[in-house]
PDB file of N, CA and C in Angstrom:
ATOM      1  N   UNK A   1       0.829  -1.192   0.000  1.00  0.00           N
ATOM      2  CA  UNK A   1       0.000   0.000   0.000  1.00  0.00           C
ATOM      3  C   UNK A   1       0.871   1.252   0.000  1.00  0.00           C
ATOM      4  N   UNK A   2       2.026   1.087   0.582  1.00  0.00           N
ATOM      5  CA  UNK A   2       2.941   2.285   0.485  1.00  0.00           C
ATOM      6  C   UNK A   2       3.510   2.632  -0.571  1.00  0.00           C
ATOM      7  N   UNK A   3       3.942   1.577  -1.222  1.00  0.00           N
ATOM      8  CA  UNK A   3       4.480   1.560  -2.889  1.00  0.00           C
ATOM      9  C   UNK A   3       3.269   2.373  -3.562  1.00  0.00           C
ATOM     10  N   UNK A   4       2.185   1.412  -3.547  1.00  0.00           N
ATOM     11  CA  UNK A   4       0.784   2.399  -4.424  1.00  0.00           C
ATOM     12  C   UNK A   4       0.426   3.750  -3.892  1.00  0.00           C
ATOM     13  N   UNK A   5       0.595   4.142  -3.121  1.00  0.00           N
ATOM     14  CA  UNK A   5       0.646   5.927  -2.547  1.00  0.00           C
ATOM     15  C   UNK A   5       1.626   6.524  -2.992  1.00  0.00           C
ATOM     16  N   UNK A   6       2.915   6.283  -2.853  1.00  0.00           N
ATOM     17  CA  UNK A   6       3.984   6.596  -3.529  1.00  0.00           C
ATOM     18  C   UNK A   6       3.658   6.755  -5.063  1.00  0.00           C
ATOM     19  N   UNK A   7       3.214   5.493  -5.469  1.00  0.00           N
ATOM     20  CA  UNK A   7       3.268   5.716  -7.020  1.00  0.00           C
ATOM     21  C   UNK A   7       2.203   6.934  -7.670  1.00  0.00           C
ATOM     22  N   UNK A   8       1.004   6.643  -7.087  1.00  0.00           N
ATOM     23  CA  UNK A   8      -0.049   7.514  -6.849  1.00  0.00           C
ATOM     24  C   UNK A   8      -0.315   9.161  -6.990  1.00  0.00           C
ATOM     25  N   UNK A   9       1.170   9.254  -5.747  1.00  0.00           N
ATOM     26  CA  UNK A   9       1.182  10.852  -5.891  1.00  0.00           C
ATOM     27  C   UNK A   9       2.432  11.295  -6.540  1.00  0.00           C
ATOM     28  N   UNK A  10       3.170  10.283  -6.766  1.00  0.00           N
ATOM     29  CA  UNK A  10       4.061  10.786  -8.066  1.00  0.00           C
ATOM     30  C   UNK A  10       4.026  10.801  -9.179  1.00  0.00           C
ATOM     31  N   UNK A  11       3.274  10.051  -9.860  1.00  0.00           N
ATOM     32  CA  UNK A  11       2.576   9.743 -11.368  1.00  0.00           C
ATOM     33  C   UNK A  11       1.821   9.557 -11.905  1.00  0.00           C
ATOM     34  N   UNK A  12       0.401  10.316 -11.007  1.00  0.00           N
ATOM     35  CA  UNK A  12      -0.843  10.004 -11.430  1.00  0.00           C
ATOM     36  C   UNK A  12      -1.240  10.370 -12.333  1.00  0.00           C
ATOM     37  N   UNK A  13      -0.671  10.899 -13.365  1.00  0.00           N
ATOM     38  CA  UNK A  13      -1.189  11.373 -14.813  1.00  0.00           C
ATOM     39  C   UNK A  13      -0.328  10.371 -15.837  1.00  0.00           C
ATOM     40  N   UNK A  14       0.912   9.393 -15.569  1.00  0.00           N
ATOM     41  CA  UNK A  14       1.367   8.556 -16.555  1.00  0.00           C
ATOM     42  C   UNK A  14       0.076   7.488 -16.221  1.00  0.00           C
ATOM     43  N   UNK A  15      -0.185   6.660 -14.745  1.00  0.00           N
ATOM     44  CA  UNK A  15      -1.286   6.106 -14.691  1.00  0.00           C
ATOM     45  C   UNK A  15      -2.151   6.059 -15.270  1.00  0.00           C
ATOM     46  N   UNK A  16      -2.585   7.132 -15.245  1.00  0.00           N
ATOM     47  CA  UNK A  16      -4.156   7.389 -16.453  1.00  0.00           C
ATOM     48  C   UNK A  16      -3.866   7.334 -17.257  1.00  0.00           C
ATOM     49  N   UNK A  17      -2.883   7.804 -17.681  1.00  0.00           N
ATOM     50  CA  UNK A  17      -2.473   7.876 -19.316  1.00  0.00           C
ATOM     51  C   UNK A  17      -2.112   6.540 -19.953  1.00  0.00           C
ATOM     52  N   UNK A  18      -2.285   5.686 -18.649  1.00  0.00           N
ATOM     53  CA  UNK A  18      -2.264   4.132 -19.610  1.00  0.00           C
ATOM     54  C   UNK A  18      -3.773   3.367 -19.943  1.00  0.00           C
ATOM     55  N   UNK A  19      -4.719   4.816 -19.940  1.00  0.00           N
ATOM     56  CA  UNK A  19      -6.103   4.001 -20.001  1.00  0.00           C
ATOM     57  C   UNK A  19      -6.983   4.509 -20.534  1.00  0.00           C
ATOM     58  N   UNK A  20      -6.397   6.397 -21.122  1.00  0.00           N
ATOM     59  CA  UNK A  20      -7.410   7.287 -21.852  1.00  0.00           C
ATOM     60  C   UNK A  20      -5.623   8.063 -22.587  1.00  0.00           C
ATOM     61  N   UNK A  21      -6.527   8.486 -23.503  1.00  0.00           N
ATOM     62  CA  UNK A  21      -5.553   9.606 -24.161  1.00  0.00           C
ATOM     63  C   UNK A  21      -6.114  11.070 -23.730  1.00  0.00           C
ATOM     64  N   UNK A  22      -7.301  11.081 -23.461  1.00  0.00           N
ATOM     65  CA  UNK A  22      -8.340  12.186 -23.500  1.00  0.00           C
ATOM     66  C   UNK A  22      -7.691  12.730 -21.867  1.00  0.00           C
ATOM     67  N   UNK A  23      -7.156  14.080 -22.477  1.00  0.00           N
ATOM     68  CA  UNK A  23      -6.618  15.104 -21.503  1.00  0.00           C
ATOM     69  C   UNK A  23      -7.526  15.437 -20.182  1.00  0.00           C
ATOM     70  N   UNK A  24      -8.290  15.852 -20.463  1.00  0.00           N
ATOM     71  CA  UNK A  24      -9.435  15.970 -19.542  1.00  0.00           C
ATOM     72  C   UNK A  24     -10.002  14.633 -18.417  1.00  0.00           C
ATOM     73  N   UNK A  25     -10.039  13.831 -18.961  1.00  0.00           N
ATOM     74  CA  UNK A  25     -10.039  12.626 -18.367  1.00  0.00           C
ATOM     75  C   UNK A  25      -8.350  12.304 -17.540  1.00  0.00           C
ATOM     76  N   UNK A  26      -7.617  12.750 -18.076  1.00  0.00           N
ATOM     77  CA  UNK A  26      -6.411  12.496 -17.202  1.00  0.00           C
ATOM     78  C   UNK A  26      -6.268  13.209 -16.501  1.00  0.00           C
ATOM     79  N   UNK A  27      -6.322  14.508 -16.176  1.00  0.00           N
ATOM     80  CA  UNK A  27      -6.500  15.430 -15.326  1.00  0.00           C
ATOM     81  C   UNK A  27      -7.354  15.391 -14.063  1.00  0.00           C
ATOM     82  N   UNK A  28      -8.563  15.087 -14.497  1.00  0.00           N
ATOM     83  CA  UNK A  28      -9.556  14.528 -13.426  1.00  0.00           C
ATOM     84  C   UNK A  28      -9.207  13.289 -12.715  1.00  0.00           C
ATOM     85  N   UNK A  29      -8.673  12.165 -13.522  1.00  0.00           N
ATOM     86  CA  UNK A  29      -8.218  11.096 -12.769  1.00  0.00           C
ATOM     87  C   UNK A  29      -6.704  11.301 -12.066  1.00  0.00           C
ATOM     88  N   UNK A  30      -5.972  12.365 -11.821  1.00  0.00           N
ATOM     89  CA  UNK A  30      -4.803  12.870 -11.255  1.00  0.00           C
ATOM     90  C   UNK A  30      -5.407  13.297  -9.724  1.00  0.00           C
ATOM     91  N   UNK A  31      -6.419  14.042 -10.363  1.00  0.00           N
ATOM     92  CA  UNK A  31      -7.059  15.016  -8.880  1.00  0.00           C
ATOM     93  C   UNK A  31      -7.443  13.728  -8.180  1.00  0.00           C
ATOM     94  N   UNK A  32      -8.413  12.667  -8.346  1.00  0.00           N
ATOM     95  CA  UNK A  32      -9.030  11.627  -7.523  1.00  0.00           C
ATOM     96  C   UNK A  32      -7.988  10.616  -6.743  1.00  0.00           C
ATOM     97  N   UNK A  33      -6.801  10.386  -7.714  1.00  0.00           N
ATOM     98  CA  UNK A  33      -6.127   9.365  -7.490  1.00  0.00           C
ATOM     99  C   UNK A  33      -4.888  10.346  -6.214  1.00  0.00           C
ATOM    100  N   UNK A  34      -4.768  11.102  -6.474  1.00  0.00           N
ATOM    101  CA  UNK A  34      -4.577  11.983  -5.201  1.00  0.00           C
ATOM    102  C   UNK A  34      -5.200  12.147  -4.035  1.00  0.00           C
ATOM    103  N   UNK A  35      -6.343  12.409  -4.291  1.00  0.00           N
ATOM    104  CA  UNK A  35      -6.934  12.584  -3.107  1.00  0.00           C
ATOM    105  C   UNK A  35      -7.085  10.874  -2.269  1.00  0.00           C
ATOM    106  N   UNK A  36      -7.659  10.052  -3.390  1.00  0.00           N
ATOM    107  CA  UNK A  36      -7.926   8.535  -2.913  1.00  0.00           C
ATOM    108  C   UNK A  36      -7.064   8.245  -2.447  1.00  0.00           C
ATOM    109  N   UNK A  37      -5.352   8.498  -2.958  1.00  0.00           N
ATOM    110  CA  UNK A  37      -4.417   7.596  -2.300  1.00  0.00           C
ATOM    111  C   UNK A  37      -4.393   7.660  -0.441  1.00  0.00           C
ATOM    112  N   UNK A  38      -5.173   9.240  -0.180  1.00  0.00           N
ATOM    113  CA  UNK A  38      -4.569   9.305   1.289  1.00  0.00           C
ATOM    114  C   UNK A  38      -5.477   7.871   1.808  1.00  0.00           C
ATOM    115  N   UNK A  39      -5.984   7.369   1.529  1.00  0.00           N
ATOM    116  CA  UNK A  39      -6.535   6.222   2.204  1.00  0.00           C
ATOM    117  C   UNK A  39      -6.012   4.893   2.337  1.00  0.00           C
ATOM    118  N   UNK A  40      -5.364   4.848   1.166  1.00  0.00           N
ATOM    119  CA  UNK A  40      -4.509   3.531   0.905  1.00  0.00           C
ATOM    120  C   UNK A  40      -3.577   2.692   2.261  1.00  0.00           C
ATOM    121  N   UNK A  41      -3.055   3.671   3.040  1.00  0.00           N
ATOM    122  CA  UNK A  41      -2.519   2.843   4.191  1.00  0.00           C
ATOM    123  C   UNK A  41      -3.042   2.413   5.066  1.00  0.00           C
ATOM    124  N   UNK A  42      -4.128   3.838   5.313  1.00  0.00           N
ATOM    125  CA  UNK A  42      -5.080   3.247   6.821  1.00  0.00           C
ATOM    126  C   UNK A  42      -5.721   2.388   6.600  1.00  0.00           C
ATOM    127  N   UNK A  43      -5.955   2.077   4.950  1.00  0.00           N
ATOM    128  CA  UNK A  43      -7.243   0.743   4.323  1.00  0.00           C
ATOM    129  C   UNK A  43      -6.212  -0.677   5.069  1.00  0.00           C
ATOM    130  N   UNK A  44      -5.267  -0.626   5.844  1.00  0.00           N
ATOM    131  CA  UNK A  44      -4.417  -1.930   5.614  1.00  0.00           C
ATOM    132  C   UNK A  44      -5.394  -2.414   7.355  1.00  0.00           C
ATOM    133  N   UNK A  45      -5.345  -1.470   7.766  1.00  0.00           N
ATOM    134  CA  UNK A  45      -6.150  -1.776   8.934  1.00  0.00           C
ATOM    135  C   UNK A  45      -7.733  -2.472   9.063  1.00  0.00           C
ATOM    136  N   UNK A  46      -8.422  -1.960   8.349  1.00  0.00           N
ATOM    137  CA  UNK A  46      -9.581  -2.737   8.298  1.00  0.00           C
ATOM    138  C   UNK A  46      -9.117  -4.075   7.225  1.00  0.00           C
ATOM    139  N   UNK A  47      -8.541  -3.848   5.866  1.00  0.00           N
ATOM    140  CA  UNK A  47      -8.615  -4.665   5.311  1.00  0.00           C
ATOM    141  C   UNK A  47      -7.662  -6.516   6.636  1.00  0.00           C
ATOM    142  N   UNK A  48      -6.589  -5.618   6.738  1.00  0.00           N
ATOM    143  CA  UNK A  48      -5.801  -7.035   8.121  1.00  0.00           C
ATOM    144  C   UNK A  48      -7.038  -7.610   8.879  1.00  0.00           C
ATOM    145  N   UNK A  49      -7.943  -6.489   9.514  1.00  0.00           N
ATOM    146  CA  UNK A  49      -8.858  -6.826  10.616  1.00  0.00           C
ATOM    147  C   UNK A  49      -9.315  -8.199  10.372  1.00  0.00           C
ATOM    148  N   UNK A  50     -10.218  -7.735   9.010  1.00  0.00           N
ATOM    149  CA  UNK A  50     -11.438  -8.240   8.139  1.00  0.00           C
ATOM    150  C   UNK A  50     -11.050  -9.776   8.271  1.00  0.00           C
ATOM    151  N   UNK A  51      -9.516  -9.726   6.802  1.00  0.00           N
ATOM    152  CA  UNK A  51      -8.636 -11.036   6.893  1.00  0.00           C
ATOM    153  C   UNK A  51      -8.650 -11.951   7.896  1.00  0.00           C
ATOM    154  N   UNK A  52      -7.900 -11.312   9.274  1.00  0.00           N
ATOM    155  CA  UNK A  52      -7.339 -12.120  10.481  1.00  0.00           C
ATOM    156  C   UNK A  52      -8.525 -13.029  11.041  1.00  0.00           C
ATOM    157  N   UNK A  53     -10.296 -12.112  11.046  1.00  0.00           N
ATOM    158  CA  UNK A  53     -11.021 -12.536  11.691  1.00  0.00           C
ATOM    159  C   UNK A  53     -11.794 -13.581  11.156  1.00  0.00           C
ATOM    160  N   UNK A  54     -11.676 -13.293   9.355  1.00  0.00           N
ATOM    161  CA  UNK A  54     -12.053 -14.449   8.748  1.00  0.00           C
ATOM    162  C   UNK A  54     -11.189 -15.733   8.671  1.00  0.00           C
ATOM    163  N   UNK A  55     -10.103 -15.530   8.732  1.00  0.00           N
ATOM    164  CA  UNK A  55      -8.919 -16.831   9.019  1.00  0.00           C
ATOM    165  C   UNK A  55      -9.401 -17.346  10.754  1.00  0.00           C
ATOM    166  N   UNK A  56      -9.918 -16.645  11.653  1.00  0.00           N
ATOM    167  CA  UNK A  56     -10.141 -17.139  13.017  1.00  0.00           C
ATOM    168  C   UNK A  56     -11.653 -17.543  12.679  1.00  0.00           C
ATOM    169  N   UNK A  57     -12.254 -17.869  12.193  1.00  0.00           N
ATOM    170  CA  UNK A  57     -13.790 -18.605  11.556  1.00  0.00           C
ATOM    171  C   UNK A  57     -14.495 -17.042  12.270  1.00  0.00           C
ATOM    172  N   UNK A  58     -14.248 -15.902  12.457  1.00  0.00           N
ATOM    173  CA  UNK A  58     -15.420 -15.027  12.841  1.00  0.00           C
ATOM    174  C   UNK A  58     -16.003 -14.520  11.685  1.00  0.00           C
ATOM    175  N   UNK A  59     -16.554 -15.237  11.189  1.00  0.00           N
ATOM    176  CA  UNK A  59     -17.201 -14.536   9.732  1.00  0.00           C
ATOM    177  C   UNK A  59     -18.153 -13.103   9.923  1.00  0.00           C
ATOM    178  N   UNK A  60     -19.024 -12.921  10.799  1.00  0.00           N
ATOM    179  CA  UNK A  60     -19.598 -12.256  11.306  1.00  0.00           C
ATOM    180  C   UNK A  60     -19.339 -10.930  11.449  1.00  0.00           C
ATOM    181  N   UNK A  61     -17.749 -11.030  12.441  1.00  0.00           N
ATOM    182  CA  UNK A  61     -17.245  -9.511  12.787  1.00  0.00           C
ATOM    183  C   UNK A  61     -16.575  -9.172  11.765  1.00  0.00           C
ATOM    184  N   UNK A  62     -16.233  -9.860  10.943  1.00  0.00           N
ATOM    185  CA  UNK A  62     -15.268  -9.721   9.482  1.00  0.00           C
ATOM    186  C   UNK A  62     -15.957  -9.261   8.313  1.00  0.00           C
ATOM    187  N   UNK A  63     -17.126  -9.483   8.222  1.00  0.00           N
ATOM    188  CA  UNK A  63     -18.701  -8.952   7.512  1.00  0.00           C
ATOM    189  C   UNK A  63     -19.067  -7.843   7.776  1.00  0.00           C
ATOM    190  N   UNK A  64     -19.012  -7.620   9.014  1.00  0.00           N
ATOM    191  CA  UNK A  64     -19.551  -6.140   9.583  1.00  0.00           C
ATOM    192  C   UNK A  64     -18.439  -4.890   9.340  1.00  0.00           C
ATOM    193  N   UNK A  65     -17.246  -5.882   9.125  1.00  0.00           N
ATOM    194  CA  UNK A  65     -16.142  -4.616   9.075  1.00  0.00           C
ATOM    195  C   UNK A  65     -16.411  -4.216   7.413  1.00  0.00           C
ATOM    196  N   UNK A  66     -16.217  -5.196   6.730  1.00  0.00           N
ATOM    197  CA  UNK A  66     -16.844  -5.215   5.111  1.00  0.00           C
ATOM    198  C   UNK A  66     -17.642  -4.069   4.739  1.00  0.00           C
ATOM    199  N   UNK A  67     -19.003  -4.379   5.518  1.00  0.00           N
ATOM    200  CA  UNK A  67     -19.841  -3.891   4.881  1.00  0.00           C
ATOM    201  C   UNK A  67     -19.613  -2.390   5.263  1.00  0.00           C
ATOM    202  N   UNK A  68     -18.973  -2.179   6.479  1.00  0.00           N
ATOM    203  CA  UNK A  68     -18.852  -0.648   6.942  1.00  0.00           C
ATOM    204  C   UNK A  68     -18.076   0.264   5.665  1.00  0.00           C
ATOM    205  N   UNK A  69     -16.801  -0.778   5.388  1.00  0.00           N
ATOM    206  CA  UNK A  69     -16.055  -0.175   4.099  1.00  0.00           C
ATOM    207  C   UNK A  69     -16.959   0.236   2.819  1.00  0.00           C
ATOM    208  N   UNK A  70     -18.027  -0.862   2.366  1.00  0.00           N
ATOM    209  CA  UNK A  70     -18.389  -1.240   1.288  1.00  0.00           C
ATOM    210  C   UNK A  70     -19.809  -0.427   1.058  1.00  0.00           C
ATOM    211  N   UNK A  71     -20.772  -0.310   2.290  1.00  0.00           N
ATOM    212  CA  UNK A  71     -22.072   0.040   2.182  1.00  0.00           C
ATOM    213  C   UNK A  71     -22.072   1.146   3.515  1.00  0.00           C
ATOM    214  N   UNK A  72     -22.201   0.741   4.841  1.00  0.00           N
ATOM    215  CA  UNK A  72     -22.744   1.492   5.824  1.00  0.00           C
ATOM    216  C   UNK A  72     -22.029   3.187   5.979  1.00  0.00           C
ATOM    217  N   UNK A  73     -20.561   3.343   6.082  1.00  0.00           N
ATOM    218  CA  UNK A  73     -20.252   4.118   5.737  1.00  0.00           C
ATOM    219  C   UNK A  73     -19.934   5.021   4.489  1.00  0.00           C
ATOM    220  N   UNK A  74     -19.406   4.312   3.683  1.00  0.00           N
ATOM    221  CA  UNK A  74     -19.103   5.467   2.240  1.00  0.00           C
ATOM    222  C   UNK A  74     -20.269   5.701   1.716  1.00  0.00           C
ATOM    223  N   UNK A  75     -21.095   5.202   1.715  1.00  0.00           N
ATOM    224  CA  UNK A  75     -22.405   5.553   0.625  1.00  0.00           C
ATOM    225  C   UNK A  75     -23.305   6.633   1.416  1.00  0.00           C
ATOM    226  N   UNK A  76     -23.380   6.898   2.973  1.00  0.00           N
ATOM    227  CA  UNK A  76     -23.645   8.156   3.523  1.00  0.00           C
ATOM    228  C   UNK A  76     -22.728   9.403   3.120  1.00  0.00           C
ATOM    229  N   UNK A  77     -21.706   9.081   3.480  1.00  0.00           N
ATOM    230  CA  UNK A  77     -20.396  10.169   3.729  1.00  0.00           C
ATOM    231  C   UNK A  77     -20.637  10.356   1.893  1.00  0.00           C
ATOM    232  N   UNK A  78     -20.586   9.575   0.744  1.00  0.00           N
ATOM    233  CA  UNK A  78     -20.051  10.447  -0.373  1.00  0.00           C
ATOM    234  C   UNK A  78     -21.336  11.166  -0.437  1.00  0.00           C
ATOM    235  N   UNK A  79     -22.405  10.573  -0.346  1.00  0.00           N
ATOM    236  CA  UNK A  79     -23.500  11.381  -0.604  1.00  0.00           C
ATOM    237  C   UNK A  79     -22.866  12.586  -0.225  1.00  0.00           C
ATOM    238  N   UNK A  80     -23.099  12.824   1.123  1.00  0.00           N
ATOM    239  CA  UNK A  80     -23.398  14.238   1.796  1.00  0.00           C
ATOM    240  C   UNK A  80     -22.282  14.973   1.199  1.00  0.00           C
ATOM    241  N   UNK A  81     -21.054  14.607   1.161  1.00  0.00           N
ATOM    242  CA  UNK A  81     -19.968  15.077   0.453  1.00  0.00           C
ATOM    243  C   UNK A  81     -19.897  15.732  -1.029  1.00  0.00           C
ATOM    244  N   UNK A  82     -20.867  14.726  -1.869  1.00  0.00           N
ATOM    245  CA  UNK A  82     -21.292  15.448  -3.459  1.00  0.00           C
ATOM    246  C   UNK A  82     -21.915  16.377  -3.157  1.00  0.00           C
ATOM    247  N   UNK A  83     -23.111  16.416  -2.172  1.00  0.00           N
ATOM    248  CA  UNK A  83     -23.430  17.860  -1.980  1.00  0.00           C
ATOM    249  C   UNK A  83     -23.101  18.786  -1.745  1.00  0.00           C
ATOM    250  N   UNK A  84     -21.744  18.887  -1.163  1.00  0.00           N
ATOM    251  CA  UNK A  84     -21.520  20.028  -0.323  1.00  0.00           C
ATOM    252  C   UNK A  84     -20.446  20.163  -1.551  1.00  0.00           C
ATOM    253  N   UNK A  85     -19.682  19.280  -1.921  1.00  0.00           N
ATOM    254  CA  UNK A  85     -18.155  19.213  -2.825  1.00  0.00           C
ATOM    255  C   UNK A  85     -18.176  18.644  -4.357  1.00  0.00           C
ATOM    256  N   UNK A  86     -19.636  18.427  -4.807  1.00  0.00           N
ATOM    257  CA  UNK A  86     -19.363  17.612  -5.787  1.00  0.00           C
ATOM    258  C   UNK A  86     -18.560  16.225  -6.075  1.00  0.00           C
ATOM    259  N   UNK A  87     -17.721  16.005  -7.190  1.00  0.00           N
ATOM    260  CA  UNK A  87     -17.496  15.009  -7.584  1.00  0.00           C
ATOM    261  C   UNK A  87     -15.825  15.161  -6.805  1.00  0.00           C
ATOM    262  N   UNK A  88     -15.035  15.883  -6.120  1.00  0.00           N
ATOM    263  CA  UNK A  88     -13.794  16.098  -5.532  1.00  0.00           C
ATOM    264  C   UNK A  88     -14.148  15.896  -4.104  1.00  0.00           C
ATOM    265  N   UNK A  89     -15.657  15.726  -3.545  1.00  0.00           N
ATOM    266  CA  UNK A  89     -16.326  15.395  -2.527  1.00  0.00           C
ATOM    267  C   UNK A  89     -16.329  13.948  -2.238  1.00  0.00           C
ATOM    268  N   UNK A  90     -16.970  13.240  -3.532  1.00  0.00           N
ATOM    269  CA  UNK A  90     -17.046  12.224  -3.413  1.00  0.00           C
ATOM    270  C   UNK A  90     -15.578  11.368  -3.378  1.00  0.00           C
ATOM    271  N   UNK A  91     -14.399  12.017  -4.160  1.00  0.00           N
ATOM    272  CA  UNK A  91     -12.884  11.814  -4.109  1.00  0.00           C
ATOM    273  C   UNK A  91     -12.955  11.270  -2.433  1.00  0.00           C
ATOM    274  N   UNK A  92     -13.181  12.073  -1.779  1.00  0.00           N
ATOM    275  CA  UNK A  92     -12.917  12.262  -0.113  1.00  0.00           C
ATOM    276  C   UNK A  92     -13.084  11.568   0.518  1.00  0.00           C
ATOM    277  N   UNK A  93     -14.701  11.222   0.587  1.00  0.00           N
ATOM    278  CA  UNK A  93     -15.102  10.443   1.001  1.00  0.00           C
ATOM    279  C   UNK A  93     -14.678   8.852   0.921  1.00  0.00           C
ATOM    280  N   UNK A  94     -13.916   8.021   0.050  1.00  0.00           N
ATOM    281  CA  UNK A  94     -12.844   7.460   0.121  1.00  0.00           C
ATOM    282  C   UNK A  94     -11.851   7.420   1.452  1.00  0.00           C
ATOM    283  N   UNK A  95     -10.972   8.110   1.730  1.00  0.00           N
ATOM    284  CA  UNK A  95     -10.123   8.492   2.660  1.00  0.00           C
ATOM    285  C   UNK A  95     -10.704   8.314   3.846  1.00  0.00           C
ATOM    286  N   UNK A  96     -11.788   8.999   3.830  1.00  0.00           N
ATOM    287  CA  UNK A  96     -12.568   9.520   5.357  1.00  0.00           C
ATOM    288  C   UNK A  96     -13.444   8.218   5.922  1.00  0.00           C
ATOM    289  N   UNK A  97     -14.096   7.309   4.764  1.00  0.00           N
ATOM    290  CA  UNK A  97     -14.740   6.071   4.713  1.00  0.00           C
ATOM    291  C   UNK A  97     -13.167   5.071   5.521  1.00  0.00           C
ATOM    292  N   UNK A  98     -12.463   5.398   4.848  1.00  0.00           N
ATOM    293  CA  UNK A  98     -10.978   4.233   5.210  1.00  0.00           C
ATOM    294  C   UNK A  98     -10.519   4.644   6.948  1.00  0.00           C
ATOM    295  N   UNK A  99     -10.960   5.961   7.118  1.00  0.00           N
ATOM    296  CA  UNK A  99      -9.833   6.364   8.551  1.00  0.00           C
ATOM    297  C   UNK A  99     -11.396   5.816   9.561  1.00  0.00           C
ATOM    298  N   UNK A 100     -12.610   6.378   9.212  1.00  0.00           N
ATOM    299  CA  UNK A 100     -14.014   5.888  10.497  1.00  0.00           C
ATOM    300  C   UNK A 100     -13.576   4.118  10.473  1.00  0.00           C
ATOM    301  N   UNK A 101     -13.479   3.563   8.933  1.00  0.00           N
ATOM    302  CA  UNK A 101     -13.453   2.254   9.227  1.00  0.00           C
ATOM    303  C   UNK A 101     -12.250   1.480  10.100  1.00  0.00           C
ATOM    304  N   UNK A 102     -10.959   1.959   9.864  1.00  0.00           N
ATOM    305  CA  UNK A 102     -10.033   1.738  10.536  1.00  0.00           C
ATOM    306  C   UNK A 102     -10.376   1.450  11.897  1.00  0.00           C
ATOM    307  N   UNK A 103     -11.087   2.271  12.766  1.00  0.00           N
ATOM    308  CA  UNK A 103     -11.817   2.787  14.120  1.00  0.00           C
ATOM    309  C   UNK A 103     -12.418   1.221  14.413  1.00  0.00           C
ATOM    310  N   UNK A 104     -13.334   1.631  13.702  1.00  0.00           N
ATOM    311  CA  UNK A 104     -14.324   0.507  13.843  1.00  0.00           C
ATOM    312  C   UNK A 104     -13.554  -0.686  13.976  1.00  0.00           C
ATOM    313  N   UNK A 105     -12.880  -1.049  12.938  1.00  0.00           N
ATOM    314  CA  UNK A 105     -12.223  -2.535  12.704  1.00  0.00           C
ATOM    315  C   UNK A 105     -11.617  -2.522  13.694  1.00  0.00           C
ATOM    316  N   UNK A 106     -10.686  -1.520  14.506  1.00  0.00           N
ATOM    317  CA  UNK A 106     -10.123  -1.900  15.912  1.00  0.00           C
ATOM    318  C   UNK A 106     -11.088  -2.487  17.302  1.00  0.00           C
ATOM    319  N   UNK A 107     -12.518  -1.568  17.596  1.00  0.00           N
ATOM    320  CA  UNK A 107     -12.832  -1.847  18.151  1.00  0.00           C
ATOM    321  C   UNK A 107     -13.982  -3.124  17.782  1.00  0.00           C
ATOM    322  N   UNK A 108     -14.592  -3.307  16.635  1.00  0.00           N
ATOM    323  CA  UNK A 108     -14.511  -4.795  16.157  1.00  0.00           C
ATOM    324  C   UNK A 108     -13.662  -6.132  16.527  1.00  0.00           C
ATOM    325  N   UNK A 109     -12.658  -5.817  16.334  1.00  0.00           N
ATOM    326  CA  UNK A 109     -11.635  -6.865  16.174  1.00  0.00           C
ATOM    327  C   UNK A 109     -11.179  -7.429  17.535  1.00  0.00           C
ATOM    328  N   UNK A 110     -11.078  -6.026  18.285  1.00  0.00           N
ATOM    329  CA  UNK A 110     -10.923  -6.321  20.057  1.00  0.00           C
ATOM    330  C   UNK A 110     -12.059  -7.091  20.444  1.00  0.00           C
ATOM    331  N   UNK A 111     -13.319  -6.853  20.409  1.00  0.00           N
ATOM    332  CA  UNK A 111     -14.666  -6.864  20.918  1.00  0.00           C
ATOM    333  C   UNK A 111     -14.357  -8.776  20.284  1.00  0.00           C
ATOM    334  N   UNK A 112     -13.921  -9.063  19.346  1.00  0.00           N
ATOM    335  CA  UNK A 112     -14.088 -10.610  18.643  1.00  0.00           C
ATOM    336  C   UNK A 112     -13.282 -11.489  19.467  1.00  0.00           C
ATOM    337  N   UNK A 113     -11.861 -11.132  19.193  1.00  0.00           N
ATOM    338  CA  UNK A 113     -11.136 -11.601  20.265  1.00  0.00           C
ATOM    339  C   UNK A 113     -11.265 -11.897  21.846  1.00  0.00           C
ATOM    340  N   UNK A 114     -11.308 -10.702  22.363  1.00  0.00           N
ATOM    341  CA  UNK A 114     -11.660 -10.934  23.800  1.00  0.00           C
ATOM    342  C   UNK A 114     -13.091 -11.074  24.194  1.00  0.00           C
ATOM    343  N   UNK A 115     -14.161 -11.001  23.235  1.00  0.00           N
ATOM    344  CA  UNK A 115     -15.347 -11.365  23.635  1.00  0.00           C
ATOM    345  C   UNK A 115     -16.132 -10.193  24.716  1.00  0.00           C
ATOM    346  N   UNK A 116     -17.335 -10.290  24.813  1.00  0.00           N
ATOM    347  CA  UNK A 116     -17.892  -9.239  25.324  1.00  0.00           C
ATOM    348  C   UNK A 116     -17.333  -8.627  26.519  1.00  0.00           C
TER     349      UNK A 116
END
């Protein structure tokens, strides 16, 4: 994940440029892939959580961390975010979805382990 942040905010316009020619489109995908990368490390935290708890048979708490990434959180947060920020809003919400989930997956992951 550190390599892909690195790469991210150093070359996010050769990136794109391996998938559009269209300037405008590379430009826009520079701004996102910037902003998205700040998430990329803290994602190692929920994503480990998720992993560890599904390798320990807790399918359950490993689901709930999921869906927080996938549905419960980002799909509030970009909303409200396009509103206020548009489509550099919804960029955000990414990041901000990765650092609440991080949270969660800690106190998830404790709560699995040591039990109520």
């Amino acid at each position: 994940m550190v390599l892909g942040t690195v790469i991210c905010l150093l070359i996010p316009g050769q990136l794109m440029g391996l998938f559009t020619h269209t300037e405008a489109t590379i430009q826009a995908g520079e701004t996102a892939l910037r902003i998205i990368d700040a998430g990329f490390i803290v994602s190692a935290v929920s994503v480990t959580s998720s992993g560890a708890l599904e390798g320990l048979g807790k399918g359950t708490p490993s689901l709930l961390i999921s869906l927080c990434r996938y549905v419960v959180v980002i799909i509030p947060v970009a909303f409200l975010l396009s509103r206020l920020f548009g489509a550099v809003g919804v960029w955000n919400a990414f990041w901000i979805t990765e650092a609440i989930t991080a949270i969660i997956s800690i106190v998830i992951y404790r709560k699995a382990i040591t039990g109520p």
